[in-house]
PDB file of N, CA and C in Angstrom:
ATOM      1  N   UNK A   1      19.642   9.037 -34.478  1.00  0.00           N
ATOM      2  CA  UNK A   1      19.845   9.849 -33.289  1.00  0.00           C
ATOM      3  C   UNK A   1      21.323   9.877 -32.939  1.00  0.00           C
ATOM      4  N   UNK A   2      21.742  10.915 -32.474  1.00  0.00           N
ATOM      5  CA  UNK A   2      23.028  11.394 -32.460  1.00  0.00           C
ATOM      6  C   UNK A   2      23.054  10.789 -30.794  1.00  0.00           C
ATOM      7  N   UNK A   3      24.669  11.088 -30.558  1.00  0.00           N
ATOM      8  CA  UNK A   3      24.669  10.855 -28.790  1.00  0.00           C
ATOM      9  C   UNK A   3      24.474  11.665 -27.766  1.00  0.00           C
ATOM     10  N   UNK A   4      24.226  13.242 -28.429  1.00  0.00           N
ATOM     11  CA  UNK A   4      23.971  14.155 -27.748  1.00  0.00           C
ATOM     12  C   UNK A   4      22.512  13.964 -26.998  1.00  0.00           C
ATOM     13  N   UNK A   5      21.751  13.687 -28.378  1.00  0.00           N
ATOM     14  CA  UNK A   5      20.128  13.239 -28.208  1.00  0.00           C
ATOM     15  C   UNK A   5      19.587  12.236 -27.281  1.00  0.00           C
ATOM     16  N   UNK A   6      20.732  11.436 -27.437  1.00  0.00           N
ATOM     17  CA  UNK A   6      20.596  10.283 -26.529  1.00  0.00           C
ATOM     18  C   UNK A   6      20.638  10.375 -25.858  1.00  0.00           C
ATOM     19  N   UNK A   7      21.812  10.859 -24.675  1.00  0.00           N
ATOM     20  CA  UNK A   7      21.600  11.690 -23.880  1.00  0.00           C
ATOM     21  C   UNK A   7      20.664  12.716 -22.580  1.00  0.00           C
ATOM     22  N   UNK A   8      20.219  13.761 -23.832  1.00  0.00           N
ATOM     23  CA  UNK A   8      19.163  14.637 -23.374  1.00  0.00           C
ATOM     24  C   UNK A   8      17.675  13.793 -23.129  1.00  0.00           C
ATOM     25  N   UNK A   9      17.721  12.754 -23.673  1.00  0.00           N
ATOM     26  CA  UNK A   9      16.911  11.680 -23.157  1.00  0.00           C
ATOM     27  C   UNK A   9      16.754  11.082 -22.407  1.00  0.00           C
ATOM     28  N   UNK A  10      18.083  10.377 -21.989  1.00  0.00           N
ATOM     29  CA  UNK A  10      18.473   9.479 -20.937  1.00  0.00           C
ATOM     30  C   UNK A  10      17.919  10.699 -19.560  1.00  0.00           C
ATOM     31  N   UNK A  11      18.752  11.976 -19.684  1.00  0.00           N
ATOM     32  CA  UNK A  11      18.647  13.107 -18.819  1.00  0.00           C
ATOM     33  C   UNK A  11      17.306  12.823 -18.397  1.00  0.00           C
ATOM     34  N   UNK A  12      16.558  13.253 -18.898  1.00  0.00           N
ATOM     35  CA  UNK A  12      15.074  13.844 -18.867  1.00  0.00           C
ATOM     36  C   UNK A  12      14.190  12.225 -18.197  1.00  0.00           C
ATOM     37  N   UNK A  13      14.500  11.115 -18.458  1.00  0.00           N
ATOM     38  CA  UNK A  13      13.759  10.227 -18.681  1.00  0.00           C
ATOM     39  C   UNK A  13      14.338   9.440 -16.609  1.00  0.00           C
ATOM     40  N   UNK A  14      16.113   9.878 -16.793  1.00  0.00           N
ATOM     41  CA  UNK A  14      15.969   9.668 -15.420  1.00  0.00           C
ATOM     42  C   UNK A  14      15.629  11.112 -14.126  1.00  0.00           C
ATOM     43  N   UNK A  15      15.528  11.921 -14.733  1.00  0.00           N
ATOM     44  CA  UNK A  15      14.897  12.854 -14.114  1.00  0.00           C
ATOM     45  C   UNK A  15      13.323  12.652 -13.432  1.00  0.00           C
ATOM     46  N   UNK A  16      12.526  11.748 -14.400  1.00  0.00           N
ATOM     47  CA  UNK A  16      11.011  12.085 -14.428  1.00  0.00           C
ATOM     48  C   UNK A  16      10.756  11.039 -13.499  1.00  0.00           C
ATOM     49  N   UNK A  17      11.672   9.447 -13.359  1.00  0.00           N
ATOM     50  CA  UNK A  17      11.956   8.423 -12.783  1.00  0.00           C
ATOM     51  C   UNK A  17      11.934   8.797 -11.137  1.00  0.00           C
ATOM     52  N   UNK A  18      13.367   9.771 -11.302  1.00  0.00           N
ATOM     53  CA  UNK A  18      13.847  10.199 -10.204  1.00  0.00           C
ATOM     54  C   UNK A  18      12.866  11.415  -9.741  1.00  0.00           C
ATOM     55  N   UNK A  19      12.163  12.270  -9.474  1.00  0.00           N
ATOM     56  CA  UNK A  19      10.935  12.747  -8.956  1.00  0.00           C
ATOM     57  C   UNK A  19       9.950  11.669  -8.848  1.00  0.00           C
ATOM     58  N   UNK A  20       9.600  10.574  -9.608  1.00  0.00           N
ATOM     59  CA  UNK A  20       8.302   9.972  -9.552  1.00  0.00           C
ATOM     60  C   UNK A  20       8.869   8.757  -7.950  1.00  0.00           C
ATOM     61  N   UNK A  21      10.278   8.791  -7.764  1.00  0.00           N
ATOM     62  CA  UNK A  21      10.659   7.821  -6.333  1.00  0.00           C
ATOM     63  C   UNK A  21      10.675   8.528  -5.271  1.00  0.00           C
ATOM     64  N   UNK A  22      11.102   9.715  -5.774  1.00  0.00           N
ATOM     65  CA  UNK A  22      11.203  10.652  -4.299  1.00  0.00           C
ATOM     66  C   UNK A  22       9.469  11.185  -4.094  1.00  0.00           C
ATOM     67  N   UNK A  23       8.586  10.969  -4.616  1.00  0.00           N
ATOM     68  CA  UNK A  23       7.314  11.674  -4.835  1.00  0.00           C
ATOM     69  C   UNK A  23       6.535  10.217  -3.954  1.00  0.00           C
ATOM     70  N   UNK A  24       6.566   9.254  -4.060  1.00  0.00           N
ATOM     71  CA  UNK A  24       6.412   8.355  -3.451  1.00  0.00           C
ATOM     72  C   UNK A  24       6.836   7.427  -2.476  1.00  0.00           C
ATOM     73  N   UNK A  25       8.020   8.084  -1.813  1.00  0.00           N
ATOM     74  CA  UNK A  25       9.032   7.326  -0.728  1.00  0.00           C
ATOM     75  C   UNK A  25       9.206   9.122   0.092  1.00  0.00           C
ATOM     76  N   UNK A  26       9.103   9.930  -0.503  1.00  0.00           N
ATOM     77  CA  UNK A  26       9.463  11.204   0.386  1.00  0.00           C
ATOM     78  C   UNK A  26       7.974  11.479   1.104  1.00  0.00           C
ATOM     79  N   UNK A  27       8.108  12.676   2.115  1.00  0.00           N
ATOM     80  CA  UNK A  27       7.206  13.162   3.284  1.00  0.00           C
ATOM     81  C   UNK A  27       6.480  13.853   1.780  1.00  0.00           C
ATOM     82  N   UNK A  28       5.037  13.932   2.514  1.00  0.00           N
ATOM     83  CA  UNK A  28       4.072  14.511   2.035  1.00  0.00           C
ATOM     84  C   UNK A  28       4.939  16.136   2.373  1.00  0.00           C
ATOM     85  N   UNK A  29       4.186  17.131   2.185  1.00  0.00           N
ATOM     86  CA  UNK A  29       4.187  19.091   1.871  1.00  0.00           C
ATOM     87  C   UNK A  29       4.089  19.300   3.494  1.00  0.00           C
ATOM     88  N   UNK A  30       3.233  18.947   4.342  1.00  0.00           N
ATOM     89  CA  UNK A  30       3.104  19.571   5.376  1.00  0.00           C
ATOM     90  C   UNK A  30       3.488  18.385   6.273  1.00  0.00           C
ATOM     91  N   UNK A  31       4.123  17.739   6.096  1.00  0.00           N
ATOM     92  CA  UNK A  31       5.067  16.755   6.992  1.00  0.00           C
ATOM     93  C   UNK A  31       6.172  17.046   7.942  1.00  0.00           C
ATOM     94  N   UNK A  32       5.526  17.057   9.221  1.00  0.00           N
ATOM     95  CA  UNK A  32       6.868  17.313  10.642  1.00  0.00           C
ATOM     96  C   UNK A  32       7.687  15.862  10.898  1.00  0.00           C
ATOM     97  N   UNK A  33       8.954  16.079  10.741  1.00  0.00           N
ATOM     98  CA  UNK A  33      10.089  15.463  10.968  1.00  0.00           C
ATOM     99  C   UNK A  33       9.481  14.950  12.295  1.00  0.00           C
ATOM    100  N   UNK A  34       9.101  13.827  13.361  1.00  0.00           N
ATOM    101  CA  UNK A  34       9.390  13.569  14.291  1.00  0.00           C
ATOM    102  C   UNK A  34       8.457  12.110  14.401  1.00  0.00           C
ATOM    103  N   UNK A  35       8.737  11.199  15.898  1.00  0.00           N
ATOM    104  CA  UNK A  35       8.849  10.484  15.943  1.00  0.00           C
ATOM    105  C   UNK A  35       7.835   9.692  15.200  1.00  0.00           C
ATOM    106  N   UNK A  36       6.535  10.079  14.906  1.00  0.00           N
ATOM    107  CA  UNK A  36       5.281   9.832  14.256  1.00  0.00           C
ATOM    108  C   UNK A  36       5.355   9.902  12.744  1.00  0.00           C
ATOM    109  N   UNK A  37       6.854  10.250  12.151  1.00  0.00           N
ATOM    110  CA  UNK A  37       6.712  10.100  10.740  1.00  0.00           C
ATOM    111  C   UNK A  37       6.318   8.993   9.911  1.00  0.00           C
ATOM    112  N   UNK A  38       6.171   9.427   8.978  1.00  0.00           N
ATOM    113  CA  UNK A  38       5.896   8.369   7.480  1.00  0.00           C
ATOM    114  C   UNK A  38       5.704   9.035   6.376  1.00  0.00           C
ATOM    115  N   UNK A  39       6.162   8.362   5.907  1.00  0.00           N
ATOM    116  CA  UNK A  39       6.026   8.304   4.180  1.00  0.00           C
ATOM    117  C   UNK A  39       4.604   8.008   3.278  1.00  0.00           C
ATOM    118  N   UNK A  40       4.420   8.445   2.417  1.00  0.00           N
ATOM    119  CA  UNK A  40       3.287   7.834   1.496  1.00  0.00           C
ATOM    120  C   UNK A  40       3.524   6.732   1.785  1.00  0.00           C
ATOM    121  N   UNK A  41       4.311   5.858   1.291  1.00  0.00           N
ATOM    122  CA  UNK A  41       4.612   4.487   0.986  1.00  0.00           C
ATOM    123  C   UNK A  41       4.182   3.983   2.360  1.00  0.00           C
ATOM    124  N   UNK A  42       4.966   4.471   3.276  1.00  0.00           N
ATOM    125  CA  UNK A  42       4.871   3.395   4.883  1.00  0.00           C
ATOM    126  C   UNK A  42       3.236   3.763   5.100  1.00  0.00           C
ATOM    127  N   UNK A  43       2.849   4.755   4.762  1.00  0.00           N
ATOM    128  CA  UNK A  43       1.146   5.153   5.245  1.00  0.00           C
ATOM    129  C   UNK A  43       0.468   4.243   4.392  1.00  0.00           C
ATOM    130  N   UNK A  44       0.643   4.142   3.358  1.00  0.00           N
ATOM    131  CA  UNK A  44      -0.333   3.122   2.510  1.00  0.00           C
ATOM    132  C   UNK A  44      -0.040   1.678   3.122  1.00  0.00           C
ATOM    133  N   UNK A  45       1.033   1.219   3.246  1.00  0.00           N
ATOM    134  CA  UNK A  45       1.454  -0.040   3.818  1.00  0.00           C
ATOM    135  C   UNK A  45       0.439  -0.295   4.867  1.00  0.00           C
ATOM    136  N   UNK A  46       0.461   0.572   5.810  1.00  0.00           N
ATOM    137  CA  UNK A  46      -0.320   0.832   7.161  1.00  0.00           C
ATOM    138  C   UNK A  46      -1.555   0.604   7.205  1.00  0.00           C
ATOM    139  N   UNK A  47      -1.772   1.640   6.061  1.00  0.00           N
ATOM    140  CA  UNK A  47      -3.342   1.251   5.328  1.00  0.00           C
ATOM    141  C   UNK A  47      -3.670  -0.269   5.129  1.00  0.00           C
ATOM    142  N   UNK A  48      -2.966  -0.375   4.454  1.00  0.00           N
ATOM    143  CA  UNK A  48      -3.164  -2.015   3.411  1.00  0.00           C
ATOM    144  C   UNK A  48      -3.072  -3.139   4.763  1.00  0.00           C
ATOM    145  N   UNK A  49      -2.409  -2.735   5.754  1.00  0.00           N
ATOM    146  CA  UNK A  49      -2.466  -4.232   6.611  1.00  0.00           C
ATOM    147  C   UNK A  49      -3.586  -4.183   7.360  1.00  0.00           C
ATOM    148  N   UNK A  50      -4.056  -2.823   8.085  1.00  0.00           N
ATOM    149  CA  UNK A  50      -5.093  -2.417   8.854  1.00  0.00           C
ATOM    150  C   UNK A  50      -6.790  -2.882   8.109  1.00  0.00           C
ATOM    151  N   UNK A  51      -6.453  -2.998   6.602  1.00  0.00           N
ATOM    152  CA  UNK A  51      -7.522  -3.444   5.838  1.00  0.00           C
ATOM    153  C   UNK A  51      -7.516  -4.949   5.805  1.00  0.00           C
ATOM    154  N   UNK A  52      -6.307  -5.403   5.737  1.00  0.00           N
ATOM    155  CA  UNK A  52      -6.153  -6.984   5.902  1.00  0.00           C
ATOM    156  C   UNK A  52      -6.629  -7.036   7.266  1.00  0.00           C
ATOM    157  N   UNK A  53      -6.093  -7.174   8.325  1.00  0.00           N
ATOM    158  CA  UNK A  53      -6.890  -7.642   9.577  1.00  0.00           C
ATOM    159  C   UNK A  53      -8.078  -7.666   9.664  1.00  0.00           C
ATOM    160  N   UNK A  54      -8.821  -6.336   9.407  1.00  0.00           N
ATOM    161  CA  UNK A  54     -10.163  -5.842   9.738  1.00  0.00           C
ATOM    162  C   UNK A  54     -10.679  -7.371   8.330  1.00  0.00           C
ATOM    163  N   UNK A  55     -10.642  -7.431   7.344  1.00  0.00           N
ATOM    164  CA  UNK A  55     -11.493  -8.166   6.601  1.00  0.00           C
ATOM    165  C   UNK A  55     -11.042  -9.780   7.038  1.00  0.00           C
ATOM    166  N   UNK A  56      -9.628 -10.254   7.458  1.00  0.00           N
ATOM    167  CA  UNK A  56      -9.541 -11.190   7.858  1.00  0.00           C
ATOM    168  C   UNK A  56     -10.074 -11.385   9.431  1.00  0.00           C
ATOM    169  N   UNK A  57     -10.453 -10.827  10.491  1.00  0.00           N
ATOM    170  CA  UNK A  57     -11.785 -10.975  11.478  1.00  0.00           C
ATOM    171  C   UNK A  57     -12.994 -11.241  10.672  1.00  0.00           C
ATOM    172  N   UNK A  58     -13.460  -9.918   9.573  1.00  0.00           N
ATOM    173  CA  UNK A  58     -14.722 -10.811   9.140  1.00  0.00           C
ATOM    174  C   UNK A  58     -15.191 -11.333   8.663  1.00  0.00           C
ATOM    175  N   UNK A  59     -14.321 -12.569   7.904  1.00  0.00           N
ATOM    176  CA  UNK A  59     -13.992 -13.955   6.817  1.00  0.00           C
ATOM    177  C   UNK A  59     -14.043 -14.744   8.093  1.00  0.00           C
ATOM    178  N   UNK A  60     -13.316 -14.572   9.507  1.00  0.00           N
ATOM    179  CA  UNK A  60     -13.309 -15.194  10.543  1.00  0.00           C
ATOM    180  C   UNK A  60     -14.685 -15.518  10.899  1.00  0.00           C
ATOM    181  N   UNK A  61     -15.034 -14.577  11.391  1.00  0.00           N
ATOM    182  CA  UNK A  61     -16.724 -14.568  11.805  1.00  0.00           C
ATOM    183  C   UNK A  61     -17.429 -14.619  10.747  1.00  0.00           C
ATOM    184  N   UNK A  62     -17.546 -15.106   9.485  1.00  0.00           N
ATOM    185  CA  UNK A  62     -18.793 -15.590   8.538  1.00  0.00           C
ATOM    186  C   UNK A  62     -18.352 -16.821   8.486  1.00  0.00           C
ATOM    187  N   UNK A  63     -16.668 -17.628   8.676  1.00  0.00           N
ATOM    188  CA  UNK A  63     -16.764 -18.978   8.749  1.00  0.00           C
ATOM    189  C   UNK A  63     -17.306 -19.293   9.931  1.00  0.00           C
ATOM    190  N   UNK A  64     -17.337 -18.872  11.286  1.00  0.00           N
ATOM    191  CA  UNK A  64     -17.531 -19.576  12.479  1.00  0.00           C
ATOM    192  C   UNK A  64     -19.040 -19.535  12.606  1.00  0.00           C
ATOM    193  N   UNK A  65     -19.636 -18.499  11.670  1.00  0.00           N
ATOM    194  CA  UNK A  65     -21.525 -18.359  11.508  1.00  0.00           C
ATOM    195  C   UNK A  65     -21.818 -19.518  10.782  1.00  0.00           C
ATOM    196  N   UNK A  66     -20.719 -19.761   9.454  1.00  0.00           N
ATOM    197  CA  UNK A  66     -21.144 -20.986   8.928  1.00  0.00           C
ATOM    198  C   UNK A  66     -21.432 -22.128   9.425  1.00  0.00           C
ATOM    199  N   UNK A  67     -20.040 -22.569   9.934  1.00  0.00           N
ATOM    200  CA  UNK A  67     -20.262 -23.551  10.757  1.00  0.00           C
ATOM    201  C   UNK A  67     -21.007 -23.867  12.499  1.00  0.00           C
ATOM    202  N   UNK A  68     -21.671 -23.036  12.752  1.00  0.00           N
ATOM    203  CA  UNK A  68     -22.900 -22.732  13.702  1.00  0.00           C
ATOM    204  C   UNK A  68     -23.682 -23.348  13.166  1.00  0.00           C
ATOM    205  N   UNK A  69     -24.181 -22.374  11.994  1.00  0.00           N
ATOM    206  CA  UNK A  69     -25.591 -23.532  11.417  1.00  0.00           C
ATOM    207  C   UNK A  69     -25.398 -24.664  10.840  1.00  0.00           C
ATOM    208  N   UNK A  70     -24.006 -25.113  10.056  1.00  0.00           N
ATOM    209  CA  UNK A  70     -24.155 -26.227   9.084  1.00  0.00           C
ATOM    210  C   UNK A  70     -23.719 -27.139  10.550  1.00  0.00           C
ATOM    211  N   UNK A  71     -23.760 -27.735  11.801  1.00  0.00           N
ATOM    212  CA  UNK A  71     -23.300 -28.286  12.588  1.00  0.00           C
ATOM    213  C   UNK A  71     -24.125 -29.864  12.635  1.00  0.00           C
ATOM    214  N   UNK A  72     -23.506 -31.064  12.554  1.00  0.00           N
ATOM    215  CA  UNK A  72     -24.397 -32.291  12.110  1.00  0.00           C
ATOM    216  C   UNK A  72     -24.679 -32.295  13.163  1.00  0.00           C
ATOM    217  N   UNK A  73     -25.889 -32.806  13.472  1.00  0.00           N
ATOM    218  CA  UNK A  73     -26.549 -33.471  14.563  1.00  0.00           C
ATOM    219  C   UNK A  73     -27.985 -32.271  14.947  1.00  0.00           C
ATOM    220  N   UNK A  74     -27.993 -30.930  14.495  1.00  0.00           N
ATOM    221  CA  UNK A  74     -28.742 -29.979  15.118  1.00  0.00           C
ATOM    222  C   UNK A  74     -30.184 -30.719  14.011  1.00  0.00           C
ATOM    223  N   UNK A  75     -31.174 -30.477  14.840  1.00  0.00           N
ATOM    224  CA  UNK A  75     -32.461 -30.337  14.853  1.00  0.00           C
ATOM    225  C   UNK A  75     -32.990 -29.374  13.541  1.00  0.00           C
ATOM    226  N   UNK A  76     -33.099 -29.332  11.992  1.00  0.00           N
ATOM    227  CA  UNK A  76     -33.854 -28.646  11.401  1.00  0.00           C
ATOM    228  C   UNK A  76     -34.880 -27.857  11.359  1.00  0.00           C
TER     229      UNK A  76
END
């Protein structure tokens, strides 16, 4: 491979890079600029913690059910 080739490679390869960051850090198509913005990225984030809480409450409440019934001293 010549250096021209090399090149037209490098080109193309940070091209496809560079759309695939802005495609995932930029506003969605019908995205208004204002105080309520986000990004894919920050919306999934959002997502992902809102899913953590919600399942860490109900890991919360199946340990505190556990230990309800397994409690020493209760009556069988």
């Amino acid at each position: 491979m010549g250096k021209s080739e090399n090149f037209v490679i490098g080109l193309i390869l940070g091209a496809a890079v560079g759309a695939a960051v802005a495609y995932v850090f930029g506003p969605s198509r019908a995205t208004t600029f204002d105080a309520k913005y986000q990004s894919r990225w920050d919306r999934a984030l959002a997502e992902g913690k809102e899913a953590e809480l919600k399942r860490k409450a109900e890991l919360e409440e199946e340990l505190a059910e556990t230990k309800r019934r397994h409690t020493p001293g209760q009556g069988r």
